[in-house]
C-alpha atoms as a PDB file:
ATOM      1  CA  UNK A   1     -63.136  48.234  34.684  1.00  0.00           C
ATOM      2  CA  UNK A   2     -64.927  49.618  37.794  1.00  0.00           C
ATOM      3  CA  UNK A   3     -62.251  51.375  40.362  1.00  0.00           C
ATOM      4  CA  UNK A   4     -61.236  49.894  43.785  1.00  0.00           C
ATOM      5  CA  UNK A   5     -63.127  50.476  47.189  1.00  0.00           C
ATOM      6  CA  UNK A   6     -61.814  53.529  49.052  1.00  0.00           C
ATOM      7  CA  UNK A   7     -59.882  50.752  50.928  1.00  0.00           C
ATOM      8  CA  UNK A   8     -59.171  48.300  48.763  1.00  0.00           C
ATOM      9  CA  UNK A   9     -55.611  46.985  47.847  1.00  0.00           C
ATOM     10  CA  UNK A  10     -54.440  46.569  44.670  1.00  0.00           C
ATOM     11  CA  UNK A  11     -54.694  43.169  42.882  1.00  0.00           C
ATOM     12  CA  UNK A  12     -51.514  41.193  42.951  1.00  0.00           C
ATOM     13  CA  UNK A  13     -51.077  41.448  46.362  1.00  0.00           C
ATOM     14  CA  UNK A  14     -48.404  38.656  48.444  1.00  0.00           C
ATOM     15  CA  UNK A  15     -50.246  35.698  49.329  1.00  0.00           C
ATOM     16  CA  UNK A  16     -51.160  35.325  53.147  1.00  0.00           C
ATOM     17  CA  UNK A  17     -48.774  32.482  55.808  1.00  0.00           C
ATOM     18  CA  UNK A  18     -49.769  31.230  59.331  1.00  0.00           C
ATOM     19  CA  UNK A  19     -49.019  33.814  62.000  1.00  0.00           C
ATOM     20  CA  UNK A  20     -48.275  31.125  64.850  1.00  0.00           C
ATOM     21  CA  UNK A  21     -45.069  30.127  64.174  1.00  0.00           C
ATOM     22  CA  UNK A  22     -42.740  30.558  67.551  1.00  0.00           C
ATOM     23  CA  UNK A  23     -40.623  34.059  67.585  1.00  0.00           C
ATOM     24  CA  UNK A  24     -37.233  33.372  69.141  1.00  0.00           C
ATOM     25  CA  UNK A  25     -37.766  33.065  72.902  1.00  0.00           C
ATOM     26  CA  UNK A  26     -41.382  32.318  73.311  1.00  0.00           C
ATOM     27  CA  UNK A  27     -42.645  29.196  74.457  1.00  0.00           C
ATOM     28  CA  UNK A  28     -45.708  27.411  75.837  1.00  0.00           C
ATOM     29  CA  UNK A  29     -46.493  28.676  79.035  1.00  0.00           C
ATOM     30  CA  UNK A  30     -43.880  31.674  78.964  1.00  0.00           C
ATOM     31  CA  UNK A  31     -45.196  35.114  79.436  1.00  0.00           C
ATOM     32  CA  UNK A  32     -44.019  39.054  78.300  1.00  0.00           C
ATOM     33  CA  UNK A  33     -44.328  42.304  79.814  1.00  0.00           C
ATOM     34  CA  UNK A  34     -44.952  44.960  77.246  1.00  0.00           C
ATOM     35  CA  UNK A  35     -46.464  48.493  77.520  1.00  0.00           C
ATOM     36  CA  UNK A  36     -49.913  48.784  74.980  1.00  0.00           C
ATOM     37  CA  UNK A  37     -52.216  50.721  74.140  1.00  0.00           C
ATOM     38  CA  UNK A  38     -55.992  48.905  74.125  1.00  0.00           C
ATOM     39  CA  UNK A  39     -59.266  49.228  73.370  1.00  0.00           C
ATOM     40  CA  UNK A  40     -60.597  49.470  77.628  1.00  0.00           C
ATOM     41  CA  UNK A  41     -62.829  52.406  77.263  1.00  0.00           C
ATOM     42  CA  UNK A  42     -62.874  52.911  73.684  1.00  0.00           C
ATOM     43  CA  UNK A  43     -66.397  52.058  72.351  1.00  0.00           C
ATOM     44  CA  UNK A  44     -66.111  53.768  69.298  1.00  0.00           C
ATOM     45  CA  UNK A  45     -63.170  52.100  67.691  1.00  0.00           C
ATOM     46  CA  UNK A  46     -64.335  48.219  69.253  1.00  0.00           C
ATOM     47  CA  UNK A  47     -67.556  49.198  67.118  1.00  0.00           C
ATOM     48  CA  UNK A  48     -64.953  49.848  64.095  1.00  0.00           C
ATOM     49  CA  UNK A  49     -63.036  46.846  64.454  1.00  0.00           C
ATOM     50  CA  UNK A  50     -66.638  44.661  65.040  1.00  0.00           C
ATOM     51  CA  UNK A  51     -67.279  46.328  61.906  1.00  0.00           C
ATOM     52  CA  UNK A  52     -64.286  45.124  59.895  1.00  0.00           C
ATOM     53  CA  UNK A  53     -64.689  42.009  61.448  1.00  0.00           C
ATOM     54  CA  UNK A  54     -67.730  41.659  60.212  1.00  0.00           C
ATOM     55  CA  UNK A  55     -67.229  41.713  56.934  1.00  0.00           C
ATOM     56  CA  UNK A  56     -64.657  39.307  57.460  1.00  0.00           C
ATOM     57  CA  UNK A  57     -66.651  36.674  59.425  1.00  0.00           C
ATOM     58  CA  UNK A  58     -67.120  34.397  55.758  1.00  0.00           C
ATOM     59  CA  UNK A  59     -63.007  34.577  55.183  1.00  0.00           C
ATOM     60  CA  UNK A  60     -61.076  30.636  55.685  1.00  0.00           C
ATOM     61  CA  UNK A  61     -57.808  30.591  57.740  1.00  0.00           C
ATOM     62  CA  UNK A  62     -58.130  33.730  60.296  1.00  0.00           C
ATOM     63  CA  UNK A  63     -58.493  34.107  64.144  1.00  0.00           C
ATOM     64  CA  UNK A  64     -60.139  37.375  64.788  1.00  0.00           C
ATOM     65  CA  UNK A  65     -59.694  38.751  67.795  1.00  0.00           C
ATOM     66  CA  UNK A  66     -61.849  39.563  70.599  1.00  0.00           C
ATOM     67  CA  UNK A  67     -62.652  42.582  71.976  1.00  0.00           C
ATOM     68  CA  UNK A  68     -61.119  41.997  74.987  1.00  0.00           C
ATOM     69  CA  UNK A  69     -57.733  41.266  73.333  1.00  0.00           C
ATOM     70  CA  UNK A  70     -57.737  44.448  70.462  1.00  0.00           C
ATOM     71  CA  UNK A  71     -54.508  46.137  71.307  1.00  0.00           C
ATOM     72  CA  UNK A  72     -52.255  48.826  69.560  1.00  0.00           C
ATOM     73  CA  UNK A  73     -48.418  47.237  69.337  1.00  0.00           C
ATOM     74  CA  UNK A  74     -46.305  49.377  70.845  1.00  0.00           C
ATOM     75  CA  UNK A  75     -43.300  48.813  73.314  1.00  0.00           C
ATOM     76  CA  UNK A  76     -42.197  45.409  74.472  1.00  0.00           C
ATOM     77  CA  UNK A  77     -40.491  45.387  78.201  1.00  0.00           C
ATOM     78  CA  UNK A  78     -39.042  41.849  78.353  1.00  0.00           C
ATOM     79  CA  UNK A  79     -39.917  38.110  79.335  1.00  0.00           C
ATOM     80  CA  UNK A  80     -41.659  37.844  82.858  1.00  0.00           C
ATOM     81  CA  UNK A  81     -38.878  35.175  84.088  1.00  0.00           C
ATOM     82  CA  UNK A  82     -36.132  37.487  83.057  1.00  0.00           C
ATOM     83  CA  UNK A  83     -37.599  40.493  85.284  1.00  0.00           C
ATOM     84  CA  UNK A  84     -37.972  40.821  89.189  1.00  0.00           C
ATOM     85  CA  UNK A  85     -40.777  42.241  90.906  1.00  0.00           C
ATOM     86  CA  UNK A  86     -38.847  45.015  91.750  1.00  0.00           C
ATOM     87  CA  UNK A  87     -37.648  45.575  88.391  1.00  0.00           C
ATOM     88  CA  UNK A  88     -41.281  45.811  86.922  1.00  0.00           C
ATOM     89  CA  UNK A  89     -42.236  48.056  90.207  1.00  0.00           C
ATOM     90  CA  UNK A  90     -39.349  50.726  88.448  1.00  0.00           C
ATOM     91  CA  UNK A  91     -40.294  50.410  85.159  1.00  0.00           C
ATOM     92  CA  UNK A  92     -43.342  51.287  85.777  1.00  0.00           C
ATOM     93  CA  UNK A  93     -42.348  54.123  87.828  1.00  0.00           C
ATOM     94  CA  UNK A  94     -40.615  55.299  84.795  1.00  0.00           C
ATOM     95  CA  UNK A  95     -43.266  55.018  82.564  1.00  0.00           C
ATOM     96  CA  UNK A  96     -45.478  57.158  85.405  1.00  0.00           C
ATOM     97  CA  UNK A  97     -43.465  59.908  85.164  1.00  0.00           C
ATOM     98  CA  UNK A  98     -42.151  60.039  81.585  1.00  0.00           C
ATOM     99  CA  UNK A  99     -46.184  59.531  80.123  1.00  0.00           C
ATOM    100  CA  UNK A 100     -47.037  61.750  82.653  1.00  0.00           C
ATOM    101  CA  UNK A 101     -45.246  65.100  80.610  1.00  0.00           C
ATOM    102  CA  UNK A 102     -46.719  63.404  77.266  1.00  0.00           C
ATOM    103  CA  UNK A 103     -49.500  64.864  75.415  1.00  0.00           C
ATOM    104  CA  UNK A 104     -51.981  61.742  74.847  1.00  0.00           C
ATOM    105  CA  UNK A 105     -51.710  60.894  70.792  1.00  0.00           C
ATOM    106  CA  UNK A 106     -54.748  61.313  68.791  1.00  0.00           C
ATOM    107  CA  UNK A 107     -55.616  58.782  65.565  1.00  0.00           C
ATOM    108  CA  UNK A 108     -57.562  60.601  63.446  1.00  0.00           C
ATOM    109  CA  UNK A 109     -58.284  57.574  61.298  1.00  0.00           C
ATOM    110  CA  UNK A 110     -57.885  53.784  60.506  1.00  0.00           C
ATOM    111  CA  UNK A 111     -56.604  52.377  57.634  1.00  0.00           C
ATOM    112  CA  UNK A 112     -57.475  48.962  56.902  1.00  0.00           C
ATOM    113  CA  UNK A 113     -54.608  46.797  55.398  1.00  0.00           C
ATOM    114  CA  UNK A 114     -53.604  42.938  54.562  1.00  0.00           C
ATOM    115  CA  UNK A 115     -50.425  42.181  56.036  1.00  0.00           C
ATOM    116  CA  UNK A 116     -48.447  39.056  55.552  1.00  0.00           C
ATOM    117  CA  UNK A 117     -49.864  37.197  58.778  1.00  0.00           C
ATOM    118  CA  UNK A 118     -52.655  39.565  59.528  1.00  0.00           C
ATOM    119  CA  UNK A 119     -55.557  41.867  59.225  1.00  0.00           C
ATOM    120  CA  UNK A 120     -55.000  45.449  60.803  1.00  0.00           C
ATOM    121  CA  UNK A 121     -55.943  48.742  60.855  1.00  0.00           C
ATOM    122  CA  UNK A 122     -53.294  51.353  60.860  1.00  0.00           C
ATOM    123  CA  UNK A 123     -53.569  54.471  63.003  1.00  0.00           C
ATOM    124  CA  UNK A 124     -53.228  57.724  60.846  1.00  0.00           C
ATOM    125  CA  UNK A 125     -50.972  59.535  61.833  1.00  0.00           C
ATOM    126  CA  UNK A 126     -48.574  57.272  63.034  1.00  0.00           C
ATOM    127  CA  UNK A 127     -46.341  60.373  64.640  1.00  0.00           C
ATOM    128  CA  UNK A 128     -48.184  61.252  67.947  1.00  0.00           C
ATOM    129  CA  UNK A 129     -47.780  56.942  68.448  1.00  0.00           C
ATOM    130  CA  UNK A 130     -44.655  56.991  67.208  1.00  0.00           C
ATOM    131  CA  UNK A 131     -43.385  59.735  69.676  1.00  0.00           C
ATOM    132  CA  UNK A 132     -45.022  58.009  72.531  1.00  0.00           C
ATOM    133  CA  UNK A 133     -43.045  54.736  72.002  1.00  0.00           C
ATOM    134  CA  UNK A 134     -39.804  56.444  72.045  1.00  0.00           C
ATOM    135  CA  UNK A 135     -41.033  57.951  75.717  1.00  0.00           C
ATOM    136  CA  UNK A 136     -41.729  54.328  76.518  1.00  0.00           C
ATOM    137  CA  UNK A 137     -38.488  52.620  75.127  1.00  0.00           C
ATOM    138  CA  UNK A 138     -36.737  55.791  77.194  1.00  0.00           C
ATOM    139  CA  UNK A 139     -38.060  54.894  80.024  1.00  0.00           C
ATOM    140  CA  UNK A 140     -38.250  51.057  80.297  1.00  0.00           C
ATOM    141  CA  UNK A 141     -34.126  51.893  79.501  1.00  0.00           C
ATOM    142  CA  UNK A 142     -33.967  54.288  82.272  1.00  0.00           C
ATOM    143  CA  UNK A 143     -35.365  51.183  84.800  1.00  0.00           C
ATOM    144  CA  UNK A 144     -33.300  48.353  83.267  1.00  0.00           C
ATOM    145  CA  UNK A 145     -30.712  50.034  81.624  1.00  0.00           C
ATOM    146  CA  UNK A 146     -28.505  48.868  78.349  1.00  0.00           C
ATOM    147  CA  UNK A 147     -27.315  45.665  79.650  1.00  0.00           C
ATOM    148  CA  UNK A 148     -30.862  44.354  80.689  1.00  0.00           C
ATOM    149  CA  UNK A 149     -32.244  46.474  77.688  1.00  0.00           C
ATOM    150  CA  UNK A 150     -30.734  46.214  74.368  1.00  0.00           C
ATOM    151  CA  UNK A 151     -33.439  47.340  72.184  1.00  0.00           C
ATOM    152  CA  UNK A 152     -32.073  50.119  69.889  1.00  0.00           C
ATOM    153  CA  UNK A 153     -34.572  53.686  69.935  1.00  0.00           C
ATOM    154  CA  UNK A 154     -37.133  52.916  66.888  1.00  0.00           C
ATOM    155  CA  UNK A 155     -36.919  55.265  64.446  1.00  0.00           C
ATOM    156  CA  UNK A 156     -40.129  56.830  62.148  1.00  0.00           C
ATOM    157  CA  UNK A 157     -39.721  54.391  59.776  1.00  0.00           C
ATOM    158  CA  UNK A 158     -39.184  51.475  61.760  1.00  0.00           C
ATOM    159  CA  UNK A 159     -42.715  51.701  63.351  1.00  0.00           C
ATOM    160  CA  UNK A 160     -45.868  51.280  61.638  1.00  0.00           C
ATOM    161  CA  UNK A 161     -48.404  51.674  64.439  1.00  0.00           C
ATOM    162  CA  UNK A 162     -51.574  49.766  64.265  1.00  0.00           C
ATOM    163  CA  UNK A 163     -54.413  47.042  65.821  1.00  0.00           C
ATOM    164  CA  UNK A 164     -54.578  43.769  64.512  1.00  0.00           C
ATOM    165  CA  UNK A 165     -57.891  42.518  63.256  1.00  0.00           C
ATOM    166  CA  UNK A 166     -57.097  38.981  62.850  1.00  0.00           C
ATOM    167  CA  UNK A 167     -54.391  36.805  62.781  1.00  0.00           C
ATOM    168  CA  UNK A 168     -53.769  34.342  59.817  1.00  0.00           C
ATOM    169  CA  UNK A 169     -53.333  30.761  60.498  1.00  0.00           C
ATOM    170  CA  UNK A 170     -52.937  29.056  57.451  1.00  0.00           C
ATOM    171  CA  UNK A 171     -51.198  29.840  54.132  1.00  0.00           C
ATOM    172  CA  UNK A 172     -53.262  31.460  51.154  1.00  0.00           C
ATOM    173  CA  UNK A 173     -54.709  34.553  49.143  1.00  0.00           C
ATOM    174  CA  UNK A 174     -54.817  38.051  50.296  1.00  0.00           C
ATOM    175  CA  UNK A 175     -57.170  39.090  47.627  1.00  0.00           C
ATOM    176  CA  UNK A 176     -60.373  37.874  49.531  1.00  0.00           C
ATOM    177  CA  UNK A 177     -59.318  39.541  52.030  1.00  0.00           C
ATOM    178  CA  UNK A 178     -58.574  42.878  50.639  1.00  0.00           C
ATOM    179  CA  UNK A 179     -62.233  43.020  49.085  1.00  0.00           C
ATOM    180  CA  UNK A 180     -63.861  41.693  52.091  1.00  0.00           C
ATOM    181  CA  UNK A 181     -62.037  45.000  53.809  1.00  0.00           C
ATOM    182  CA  UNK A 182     -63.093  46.848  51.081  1.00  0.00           C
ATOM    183  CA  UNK A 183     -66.745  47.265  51.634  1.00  0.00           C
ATOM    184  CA  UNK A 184     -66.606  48.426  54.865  1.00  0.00           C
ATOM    185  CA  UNK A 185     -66.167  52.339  54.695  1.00  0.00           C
ATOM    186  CA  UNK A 186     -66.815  53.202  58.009  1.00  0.00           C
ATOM    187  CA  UNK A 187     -63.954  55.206  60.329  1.00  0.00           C
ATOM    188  CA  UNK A 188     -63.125  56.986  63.745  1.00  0.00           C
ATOM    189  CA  UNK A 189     -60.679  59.209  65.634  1.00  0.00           C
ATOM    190  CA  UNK A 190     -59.307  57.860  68.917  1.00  0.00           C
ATOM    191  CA  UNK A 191     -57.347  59.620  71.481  1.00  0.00           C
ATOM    192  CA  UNK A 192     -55.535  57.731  74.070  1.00  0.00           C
ATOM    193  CA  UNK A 193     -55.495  58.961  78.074  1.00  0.00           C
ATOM    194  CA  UNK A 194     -53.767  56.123  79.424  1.00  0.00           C
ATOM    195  CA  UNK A 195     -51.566  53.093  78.285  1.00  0.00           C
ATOM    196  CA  UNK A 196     -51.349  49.530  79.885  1.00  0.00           C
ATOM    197  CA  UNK A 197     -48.292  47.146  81.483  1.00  0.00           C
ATOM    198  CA  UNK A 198     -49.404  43.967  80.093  1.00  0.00           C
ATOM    199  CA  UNK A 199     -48.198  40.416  81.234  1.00  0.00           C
ATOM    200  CA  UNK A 200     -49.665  38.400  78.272  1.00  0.00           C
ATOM    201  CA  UNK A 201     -48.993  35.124  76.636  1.00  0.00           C
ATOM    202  CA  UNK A 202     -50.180  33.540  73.226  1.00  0.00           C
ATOM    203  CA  UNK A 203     -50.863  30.019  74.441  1.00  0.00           C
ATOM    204  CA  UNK A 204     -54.289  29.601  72.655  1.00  0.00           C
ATOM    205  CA  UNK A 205     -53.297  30.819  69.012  1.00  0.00           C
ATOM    206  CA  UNK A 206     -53.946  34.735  70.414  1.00  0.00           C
ATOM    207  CA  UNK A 207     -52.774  37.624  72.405  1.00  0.00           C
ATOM    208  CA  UNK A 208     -54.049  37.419  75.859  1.00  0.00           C
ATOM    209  CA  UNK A 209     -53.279  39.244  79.191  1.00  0.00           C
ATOM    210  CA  UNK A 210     -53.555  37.715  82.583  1.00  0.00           C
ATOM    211  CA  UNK A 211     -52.657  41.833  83.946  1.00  0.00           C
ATOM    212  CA  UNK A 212     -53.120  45.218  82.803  1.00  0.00           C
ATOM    213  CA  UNK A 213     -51.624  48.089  84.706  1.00  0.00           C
ATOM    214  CA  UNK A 214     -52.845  50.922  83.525  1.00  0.00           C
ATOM    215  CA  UNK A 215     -50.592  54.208  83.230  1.00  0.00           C
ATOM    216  CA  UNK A 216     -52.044  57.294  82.542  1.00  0.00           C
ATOM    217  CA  UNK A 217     -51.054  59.926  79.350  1.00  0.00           C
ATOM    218  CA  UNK A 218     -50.640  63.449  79.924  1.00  0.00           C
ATOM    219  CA  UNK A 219     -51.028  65.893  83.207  1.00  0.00           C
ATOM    220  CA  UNK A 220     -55.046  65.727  82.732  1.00  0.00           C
ATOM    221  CA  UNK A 221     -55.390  61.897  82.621  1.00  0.00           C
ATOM    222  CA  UNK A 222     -53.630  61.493  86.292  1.00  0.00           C
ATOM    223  CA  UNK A 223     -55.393  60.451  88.783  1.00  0.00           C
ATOM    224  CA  UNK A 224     -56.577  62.390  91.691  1.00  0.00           C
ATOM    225  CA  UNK A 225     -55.443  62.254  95.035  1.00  0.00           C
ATOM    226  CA  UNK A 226     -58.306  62.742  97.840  1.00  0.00           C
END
């Protein structure tokens, strides 16, 4: 019996479901404000997920994702006709100043992986991200505050960072997947300067943006002032 791919998952895996069902709260046409990390000015680690991609081109039931829509998960703010204009002008205020004392978090490589309703690659380590999110969930509390924003602190093991590959929209085998994933060996480090304010929607069966404010990581990553 030859031995898996330095990627591959183990046989036996959890068959694959659709990805666009509706999450409570979202609807056609309605839009979030979250606070992402993309793939803007990141050449290196589009090239790794074209690469992935790839080699998942000849795979049934998935909707890979542009490069103009890769994004790393990480804080979610709140639906865009639940907050004001001014209340998005102070959370992102907050975020200014609280990324500003952050040091930017460094991936030093991606794992690829076959979740339940999609294909990602997980950032190793996950602590730098995971210490950045708490900075964002303390600050989007700061501006709203725990009646507008319920969302308990995430702990280490309640957030497994990452950047979806493809989304699966129909019901089947991960197996094909997993091996199609497995020949690709290539990898990259990533550190991240600046993080966005999104308003996106998923109207057209995928993540999409109609705004991205960007907000800068770390005292070297502000901007300057003339």
């Amino acid at each position: 019996m030859s031995e898996p791919g330095p990627h591959e998952q183990p046989a036996g895996l959890p068959p694959v479901r659709n990805h666009w069902w509706w999450r409570p709260g979202w609807r056609t046409g309605r839009h979030i404000y979250a606070c992402h990390l993309i793939t803007e000015g990141q050449p290196e680690l589009r090239e790794l997920a074209q690469q992935y991609q790839a080699a998942l081109a000849h795979i049934p039931g998935l909707d890979v994702i542009p490069a103009a829509w890769l994004h790393i998960t990480t804080q979610g703010i709140g639906f865009a006709d639940e907050i004001s204009t001014a209340d998005l002008a102070s959370v992102q205020q907050h975020l200014t100043q609280r990324l500003r004392v952050q040091e930017p978090p460094v991936v030093t490589s991606w794992q690829p992986a076959v979740w339940q309703e999609g294909v990602v690659l997980r950032a190793i380590p996950s602590e730098p991200l995971h210490r950045l999110r708490v900075a964002m969930h303390e600050a989007i509390a700061a501006a709203l505050g725990p009646a507008r924003f319920s969302e308990p602190r995430p702990g280490p093991d309640q957030f497994t960072p990452h950047m979806s590959l493809a989304y699966v929209n129909r019901d089947g085998p991960a197996q094909p997947i997993a091996h199609a994933l497995s020949t690709v060996t290539a990898d990259t480090a990533t550190t991240f300067g600046q993080a966005f304010v999104l308003e996106f929607h998923r109207d057209n069966r995928m993540y999409e943006w109609a705004q991205a404010t960007p907000i800068p990581i770390g005292e070297h990553n502000q901007p300057q002032r003339a």
